[in-house]
N, C-alpha and C. Protein backbone atom coordinates (compact mmCIF):
# COMPACT_ATOMS: atom_id res chain seq x y z
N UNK A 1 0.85 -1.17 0.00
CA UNK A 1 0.00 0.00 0.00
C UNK A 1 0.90 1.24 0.00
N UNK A 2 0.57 2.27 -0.52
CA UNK A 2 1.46 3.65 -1.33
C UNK A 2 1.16 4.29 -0.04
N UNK A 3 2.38 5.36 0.46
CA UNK A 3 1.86 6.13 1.27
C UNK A 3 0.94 6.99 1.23
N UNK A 4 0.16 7.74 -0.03
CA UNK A 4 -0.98 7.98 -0.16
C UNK A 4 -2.03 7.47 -0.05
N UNK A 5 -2.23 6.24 -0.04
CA UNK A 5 -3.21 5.35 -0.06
C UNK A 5 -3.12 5.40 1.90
N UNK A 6 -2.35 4.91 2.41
CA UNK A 6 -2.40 4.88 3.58
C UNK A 6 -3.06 6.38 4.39
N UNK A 7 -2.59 7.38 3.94
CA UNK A 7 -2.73 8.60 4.59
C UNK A 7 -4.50 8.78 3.89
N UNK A 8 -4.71 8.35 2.65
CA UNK A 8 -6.32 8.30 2.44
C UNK A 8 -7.04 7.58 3.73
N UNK A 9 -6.60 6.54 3.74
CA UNK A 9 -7.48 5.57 4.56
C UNK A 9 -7.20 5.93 6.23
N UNK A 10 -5.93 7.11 6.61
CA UNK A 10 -6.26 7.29 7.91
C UNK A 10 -7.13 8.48 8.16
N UNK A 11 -7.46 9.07 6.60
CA UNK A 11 -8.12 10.41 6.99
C UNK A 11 -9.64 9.78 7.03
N UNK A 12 -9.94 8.96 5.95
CA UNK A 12 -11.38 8.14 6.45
C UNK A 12 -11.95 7.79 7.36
N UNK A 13 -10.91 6.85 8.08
CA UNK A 13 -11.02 6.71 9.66
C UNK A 13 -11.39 8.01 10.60
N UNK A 14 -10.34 9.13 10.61
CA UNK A 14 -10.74 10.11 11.29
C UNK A 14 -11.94 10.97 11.09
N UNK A 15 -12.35 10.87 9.59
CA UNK A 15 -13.64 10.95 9.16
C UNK A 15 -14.89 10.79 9.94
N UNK A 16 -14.45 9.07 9.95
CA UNK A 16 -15.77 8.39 10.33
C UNK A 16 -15.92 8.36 11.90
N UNK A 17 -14.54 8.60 12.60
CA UNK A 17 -14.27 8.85 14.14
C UNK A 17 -15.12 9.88 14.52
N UNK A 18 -15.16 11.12 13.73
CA UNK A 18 -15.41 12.27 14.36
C UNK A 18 -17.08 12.21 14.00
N UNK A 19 -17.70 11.20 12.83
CA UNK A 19 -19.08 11.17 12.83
C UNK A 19 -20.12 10.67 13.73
N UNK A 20 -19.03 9.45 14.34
CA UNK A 20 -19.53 8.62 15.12
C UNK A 20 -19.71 9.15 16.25
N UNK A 21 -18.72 9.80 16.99
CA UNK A 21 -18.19 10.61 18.45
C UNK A 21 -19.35 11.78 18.67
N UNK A 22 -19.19 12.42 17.39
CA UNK A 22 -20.59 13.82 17.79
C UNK A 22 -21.85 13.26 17.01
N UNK A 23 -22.16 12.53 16.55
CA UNK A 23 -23.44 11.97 16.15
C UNK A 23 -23.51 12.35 14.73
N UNK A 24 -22.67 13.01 13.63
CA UNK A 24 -23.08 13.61 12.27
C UNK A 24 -23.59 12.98 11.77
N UNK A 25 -23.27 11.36 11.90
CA UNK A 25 -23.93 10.23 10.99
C UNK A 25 -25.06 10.38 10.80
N UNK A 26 -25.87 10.64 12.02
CA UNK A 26 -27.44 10.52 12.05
C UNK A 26 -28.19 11.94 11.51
N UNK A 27 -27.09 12.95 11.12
CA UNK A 27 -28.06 14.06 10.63
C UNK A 27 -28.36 14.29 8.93
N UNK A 28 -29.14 14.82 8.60
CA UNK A 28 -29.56 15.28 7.22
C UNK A 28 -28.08 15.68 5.93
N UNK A 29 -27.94 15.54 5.05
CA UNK A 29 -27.46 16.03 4.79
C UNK A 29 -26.44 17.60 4.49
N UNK A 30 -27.92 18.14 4.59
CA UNK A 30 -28.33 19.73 4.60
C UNK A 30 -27.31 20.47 6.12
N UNK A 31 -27.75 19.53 7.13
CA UNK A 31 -27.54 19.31 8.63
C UNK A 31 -25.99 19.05 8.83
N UNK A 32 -25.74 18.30 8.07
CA UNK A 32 -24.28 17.92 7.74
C UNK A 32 -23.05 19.27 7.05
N UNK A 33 -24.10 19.68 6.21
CA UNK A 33 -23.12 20.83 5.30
C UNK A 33 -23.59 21.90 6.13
N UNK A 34 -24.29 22.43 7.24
CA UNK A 34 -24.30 23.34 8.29
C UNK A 34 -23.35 23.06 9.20
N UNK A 35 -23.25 21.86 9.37
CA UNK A 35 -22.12 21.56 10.34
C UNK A 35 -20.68 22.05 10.20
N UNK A 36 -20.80 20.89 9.13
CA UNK A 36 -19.25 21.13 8.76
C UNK A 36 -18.85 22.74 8.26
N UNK A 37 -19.61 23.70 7.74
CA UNK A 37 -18.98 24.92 7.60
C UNK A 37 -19.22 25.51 8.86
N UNK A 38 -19.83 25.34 9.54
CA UNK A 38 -19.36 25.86 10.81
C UNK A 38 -18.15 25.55 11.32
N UNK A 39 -17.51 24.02 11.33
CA UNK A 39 -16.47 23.68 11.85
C UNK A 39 -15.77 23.97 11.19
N UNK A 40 -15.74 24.50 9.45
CA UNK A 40 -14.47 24.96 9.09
C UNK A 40 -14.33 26.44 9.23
N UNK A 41 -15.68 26.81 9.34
CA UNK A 41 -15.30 28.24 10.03
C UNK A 41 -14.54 28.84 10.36
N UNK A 42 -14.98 28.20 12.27
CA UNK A 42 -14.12 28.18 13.57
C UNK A 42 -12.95 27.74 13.43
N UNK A 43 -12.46 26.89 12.24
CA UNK A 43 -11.23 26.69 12.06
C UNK A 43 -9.89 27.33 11.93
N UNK A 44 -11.07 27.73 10.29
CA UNK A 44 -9.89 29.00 9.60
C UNK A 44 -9.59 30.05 10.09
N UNK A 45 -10.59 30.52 11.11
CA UNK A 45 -10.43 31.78 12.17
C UNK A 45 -9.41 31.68 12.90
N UNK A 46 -9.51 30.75 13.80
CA UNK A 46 -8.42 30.31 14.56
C UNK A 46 -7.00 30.32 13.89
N UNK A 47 -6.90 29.57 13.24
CA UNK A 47 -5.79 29.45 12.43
C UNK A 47 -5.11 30.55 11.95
N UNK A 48 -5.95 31.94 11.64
CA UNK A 48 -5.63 32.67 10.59
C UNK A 48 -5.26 33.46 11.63
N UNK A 49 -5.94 33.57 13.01
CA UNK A 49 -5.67 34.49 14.07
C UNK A 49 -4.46 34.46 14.73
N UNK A 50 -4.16 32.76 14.63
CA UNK A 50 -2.99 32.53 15.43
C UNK A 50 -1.87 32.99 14.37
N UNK A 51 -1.84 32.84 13.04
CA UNK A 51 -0.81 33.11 11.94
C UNK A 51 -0.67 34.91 12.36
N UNK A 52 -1.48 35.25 12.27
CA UNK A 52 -1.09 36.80 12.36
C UNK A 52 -0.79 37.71 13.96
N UNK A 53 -1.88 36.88 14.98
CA UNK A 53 -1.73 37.84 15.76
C UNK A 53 -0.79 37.21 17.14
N UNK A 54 -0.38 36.12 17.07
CA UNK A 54 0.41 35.28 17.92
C UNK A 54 1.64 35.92 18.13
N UNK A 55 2.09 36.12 17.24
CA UNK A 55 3.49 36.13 17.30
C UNK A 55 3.84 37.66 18.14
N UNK A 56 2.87 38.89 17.44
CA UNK A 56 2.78 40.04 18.19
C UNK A 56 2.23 40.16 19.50
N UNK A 57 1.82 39.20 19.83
CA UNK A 57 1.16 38.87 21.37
C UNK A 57 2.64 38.61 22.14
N UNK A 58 3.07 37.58 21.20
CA UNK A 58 4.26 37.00 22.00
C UNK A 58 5.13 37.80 22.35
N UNK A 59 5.40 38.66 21.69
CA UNK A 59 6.39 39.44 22.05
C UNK A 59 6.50 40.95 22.53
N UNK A 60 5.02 40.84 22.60
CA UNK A 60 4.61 41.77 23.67
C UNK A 60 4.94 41.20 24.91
N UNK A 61 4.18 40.16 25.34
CA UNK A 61 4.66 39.87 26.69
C UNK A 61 6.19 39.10 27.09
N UNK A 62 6.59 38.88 26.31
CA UNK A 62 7.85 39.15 25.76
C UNK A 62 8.70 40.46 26.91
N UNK A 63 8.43 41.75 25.74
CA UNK A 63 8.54 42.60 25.98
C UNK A 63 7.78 42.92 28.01
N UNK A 64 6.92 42.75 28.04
CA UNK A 64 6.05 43.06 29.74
C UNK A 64 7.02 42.36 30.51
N UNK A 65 7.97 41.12 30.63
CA UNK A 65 8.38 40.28 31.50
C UNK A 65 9.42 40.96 31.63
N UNK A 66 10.45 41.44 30.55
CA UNK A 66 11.36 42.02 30.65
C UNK A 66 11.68 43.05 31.19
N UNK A 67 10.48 43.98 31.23
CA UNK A 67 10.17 45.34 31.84
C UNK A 67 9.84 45.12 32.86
N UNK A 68 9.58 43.91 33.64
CA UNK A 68 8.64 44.12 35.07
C UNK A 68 10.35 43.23 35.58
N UNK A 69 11.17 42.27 35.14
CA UNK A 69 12.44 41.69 35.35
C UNK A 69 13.38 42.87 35.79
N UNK A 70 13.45 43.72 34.77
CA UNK A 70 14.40 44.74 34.33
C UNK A 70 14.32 45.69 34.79
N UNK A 71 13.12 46.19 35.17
CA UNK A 71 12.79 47.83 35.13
C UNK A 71 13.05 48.76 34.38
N UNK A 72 13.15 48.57 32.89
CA UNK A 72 13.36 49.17 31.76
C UNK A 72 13.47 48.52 30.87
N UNK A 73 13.26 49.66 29.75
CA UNK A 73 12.63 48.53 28.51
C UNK A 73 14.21 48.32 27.92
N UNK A 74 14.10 47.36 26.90
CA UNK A 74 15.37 46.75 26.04
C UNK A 74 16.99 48.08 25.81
N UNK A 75 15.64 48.55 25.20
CA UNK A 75 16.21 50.08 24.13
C UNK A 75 17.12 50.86 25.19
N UNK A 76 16.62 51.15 26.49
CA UNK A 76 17.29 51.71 27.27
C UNK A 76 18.82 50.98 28.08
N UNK A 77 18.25 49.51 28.20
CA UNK A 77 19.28 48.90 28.98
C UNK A 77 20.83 48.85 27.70
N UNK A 78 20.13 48.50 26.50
CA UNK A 78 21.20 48.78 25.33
C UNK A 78 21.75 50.03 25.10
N UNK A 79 21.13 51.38 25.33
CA UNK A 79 21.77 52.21 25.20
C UNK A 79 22.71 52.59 26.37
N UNK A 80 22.55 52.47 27.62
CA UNK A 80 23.32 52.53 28.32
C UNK A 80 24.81 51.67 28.49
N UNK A 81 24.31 50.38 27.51
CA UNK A 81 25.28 49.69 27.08
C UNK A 81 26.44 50.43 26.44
N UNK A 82 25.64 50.62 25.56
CA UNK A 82 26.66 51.57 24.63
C UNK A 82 27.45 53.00 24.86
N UNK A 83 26.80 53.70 26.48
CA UNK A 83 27.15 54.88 26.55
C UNK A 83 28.39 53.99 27.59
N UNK A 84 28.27 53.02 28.45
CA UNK A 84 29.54 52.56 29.53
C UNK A 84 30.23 52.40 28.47
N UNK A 85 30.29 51.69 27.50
CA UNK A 85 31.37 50.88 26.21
C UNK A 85 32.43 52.75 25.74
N UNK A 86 31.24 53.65 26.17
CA UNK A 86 32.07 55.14 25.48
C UNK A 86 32.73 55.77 26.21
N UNK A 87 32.38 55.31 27.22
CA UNK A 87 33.72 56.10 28.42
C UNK A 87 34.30 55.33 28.70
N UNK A 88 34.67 53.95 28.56
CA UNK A 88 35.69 53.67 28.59
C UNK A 88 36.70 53.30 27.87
N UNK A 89 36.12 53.82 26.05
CA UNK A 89 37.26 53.86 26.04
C UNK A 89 37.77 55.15 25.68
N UNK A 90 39.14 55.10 24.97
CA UNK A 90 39.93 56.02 24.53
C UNK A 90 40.79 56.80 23.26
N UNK A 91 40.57 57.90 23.20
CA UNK A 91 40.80 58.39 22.09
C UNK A 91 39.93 58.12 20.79
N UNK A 92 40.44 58.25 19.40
CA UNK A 92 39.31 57.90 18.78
C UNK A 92 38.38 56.84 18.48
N UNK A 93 38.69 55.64 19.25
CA UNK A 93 37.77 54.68 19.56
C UNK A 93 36.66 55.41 20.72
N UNK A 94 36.83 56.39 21.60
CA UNK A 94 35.81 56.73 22.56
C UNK A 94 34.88 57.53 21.47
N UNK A 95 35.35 58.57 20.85
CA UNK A 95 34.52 59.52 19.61
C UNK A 95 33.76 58.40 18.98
N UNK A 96 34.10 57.36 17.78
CA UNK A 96 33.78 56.58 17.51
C UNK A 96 32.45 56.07 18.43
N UNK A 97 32.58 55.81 19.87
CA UNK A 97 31.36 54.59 20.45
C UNK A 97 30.65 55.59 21.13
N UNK A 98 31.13 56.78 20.69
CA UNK A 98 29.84 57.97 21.39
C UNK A 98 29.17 58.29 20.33
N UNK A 99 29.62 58.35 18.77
CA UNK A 99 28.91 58.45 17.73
C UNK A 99 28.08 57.18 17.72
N UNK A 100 28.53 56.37 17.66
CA UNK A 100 27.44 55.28 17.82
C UNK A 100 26.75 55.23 18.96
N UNK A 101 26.93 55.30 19.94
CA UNK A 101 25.83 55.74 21.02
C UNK A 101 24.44 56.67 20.70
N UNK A 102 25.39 57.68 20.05
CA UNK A 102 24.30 58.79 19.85
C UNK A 102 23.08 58.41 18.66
N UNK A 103 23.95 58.05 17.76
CA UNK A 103 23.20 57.03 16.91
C UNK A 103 22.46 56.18 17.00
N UNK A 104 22.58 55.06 17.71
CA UNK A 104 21.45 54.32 18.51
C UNK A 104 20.67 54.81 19.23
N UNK A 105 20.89 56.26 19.96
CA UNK A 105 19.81 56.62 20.70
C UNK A 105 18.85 57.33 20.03
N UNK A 106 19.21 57.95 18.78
CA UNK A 106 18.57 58.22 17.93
C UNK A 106 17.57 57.35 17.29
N UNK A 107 18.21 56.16 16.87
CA UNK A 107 17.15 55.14 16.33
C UNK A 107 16.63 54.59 17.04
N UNK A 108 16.87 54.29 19.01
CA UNK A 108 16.25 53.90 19.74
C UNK A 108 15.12 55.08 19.99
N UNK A 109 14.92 56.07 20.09
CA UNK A 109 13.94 57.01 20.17
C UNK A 109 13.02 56.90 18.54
N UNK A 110 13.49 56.91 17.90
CA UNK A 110 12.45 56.79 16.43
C UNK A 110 11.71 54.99 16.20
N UNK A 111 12.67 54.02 17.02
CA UNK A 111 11.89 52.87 17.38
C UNK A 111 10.59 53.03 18.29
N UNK A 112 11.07 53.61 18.98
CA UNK A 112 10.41 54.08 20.36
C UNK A 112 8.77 54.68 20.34
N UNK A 113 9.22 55.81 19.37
CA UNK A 113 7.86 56.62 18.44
C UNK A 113 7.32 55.81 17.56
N UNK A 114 7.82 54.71 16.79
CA UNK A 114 6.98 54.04 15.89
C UNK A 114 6.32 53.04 16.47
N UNK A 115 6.75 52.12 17.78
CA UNK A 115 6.01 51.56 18.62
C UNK A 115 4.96 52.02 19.25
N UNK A 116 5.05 53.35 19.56
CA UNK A 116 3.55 53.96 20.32
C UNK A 116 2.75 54.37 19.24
N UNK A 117 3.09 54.57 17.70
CA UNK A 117 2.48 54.69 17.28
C UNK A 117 1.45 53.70 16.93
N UNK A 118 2.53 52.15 16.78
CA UNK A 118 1.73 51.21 16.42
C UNK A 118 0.22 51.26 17.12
């Protein structure tokens, strides 16, 4: 037996599992095709909700754990990163990691504004 053939005959089964379990067998046809678009409904909703809005959930709270861990958000603990990295060092490597400091704080503030805008 082809693995298609097999994967036919386990979707039949689950077919006939799920007719038996909630009773579809015994309804109308009509009754049947109300059903089932309801259940694909509730499906595709789900599905489509979790594809889009999951991931921005996630990393929102994501983001909340870190802030309630941390007491400040990412952007800040990194920029301060970058301002210790500028005093210590020296000469034109310090110019250098204060330009980039300043720089990041720049794009950390225009991150910053496009998030509240979101």
């Amino acid at each position: 037996m082809s693995p298609l053939e097999r994967f036919s005959k386990w979707i039949q089964l689950k077919i006939y599992q799920f007719e038996v379990t909630y009773s579809v067998y015994m309804l109308t046809p009509m009754e049947k095709f109300f059903i089932y678009s309801l259940l694909f409904l509730l499906t595709s909703l789900t599905s489509i909700a979790v594809f889009l809005y999951l991931p921005r959930h996630v990393s929102f709270i994501i983001n909340r754990a870190w802030f309630y861990a941390h007491g400040d958000s990412q952007l800040d603990s990194a920029h301060t990163l970058f301002k210790s990295a500028a005093v210590q060092s020296a000469g034109l490597a310090a110019a250098a990691a204060d330009t980039l400091a300043n720089t990041f704080a720049h794009t950390a503030a225009s991150a910053a504004t496009i998030v509240r805008e979101l």
